[in-house]
C-alpha atoms as a PDB file:
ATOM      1  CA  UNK A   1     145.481-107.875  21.649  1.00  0.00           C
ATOM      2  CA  UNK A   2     149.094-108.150  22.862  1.00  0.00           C
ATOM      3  CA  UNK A   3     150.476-107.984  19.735  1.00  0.00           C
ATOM      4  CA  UNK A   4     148.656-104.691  18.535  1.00  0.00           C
ATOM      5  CA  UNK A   5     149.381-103.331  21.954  1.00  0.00           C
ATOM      6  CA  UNK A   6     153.040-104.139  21.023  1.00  0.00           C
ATOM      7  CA  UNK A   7     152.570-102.473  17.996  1.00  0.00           C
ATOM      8  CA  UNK A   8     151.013 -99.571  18.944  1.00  0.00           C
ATOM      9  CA  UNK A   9     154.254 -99.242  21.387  1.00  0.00           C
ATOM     10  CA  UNK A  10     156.853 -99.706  18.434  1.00  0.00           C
ATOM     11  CA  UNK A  11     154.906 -96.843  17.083  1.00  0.00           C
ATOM     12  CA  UNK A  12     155.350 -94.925  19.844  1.00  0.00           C
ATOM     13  CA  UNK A  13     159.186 -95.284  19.814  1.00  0.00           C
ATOM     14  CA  UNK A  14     160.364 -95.141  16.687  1.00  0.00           C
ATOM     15  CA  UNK A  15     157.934 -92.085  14.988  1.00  0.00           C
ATOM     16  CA  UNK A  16     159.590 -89.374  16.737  1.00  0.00           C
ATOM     17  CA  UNK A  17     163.272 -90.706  15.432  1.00  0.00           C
ATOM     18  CA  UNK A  18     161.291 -90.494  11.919  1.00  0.00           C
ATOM     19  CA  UNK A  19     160.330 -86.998  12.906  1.00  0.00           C
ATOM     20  CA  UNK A  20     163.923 -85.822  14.818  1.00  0.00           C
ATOM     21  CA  UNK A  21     165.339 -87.066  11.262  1.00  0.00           C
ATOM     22  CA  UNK A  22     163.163 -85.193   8.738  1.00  0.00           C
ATOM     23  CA  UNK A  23     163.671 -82.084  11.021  1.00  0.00           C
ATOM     24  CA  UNK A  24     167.555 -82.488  10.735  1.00  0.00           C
ATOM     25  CA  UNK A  25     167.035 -82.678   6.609  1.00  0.00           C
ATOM     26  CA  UNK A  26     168.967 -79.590   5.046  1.00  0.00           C
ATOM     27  CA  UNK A  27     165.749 -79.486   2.675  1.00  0.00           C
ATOM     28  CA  UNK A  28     162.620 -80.157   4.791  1.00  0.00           C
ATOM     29  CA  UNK A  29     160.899 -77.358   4.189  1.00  0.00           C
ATOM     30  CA  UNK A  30     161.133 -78.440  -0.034  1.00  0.00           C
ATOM     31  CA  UNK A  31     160.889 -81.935   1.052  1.00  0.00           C
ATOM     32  CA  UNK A  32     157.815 -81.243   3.460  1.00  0.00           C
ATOM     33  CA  UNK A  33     156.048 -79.154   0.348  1.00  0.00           C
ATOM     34  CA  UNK A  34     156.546 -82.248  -1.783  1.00  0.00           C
ATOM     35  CA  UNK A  35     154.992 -84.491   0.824  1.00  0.00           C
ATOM     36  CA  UNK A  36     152.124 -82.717   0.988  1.00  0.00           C
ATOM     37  CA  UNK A  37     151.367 -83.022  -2.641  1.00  0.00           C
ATOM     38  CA  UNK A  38     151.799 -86.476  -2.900  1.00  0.00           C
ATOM     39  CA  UNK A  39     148.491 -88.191  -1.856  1.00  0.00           C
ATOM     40  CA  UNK A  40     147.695 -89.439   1.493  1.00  0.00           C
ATOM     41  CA  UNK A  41     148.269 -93.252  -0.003  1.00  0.00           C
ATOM     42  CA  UNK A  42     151.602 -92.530  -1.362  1.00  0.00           C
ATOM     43  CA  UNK A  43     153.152 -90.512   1.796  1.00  0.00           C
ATOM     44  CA  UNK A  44     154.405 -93.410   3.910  1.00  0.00           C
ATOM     45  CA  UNK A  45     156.548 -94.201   1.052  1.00  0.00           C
ATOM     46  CA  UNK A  46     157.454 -90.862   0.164  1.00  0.00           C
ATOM     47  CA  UNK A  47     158.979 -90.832   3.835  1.00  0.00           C
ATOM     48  CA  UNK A  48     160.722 -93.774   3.418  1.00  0.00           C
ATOM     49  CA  UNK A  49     162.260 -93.157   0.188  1.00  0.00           C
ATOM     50  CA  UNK A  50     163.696 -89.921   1.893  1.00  0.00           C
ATOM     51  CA  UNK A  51     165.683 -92.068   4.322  1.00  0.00           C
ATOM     52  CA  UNK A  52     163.647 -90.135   7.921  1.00  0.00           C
ATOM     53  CA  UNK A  53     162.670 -93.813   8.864  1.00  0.00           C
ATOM     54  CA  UNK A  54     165.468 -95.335   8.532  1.00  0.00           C
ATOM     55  CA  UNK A  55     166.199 -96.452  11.970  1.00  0.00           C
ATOM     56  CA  UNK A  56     169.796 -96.269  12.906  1.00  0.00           C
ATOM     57  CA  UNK A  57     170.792 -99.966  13.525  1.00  0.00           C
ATOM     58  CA  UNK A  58     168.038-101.201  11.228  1.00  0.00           C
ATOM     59  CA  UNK A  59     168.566-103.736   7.934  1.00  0.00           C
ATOM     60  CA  UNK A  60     164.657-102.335   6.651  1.00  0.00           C
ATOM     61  CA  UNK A  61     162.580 -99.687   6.666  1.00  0.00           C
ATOM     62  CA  UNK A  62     159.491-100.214   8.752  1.00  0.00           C
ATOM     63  CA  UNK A  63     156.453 -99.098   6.680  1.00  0.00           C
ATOM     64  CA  UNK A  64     154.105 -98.873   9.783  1.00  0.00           C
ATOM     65  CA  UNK A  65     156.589 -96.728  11.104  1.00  0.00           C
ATOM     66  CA  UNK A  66     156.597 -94.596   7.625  1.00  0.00           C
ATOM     67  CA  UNK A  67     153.038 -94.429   7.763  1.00  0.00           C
ATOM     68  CA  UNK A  68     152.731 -92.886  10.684  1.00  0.00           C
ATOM     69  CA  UNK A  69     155.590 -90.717  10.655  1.00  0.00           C
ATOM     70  CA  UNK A  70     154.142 -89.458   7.477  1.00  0.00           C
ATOM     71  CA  UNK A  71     150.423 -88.571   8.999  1.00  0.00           C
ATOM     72  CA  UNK A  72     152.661 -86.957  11.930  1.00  0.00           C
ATOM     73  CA  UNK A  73     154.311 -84.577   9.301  1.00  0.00           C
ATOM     74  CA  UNK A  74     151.576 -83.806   7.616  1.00  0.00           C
ATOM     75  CA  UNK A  75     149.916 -82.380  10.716  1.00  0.00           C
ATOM     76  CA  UNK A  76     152.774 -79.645  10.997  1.00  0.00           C
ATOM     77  CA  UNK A  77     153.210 -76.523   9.332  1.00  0.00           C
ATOM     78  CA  UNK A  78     156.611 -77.018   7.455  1.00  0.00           C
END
C-alpha cells in the first residue's frame, strides 16, 4: 500500500508541471485538438511525444505521469 500511496503522490506532483507545460505550448490549442482525436489508449503517449512531461531535471519521461496528464487535458476545454 505504501508504494501506491507513493505513487499516487508522484502523481500529484509532477501532473500539474505536465499541465503548466502544455499551457505554455505556442500551439496548444492545435496540439489540444489533435489530442483529442487520438484515442483514449494512445493519449499518454501523444503527451509525451509533445515534450509537456518532460520533467525538467529528468533522463525519462514518466508514462504514469503522461497518462494522467493526458486524462487531465482532456477534461479541459482547449
Amino acid at each position: 500500500m505504501s508504494a501506491e500511496a507513493s505513487n499516487i503522490a508522484v502523481l500529484a506532483r509532477l501532473t500539474p508541471i505536465c499541465i503548466d507545460q502544455y499551457s505554455q505550448d505556442p500551439d496548444k490549442v492545435m496540439k489540444h485538438a489533435a489530442l483529442m482525436k487520438t484515442n483514449n489508449w494512445e493519449r499518454g503517449d501523444y503527451v509525451a511525444k509533445q515534450g509537456w512531461s518532460m520533467i525538467p531535471g529528468e533522463m525519462e519521461v514518466n508514462s504514469k505521469v503522461s497518462r494522467d496528464c493526458a486524462t487531465a487535458l482532456s477534461k479541459l476545454k482547449g
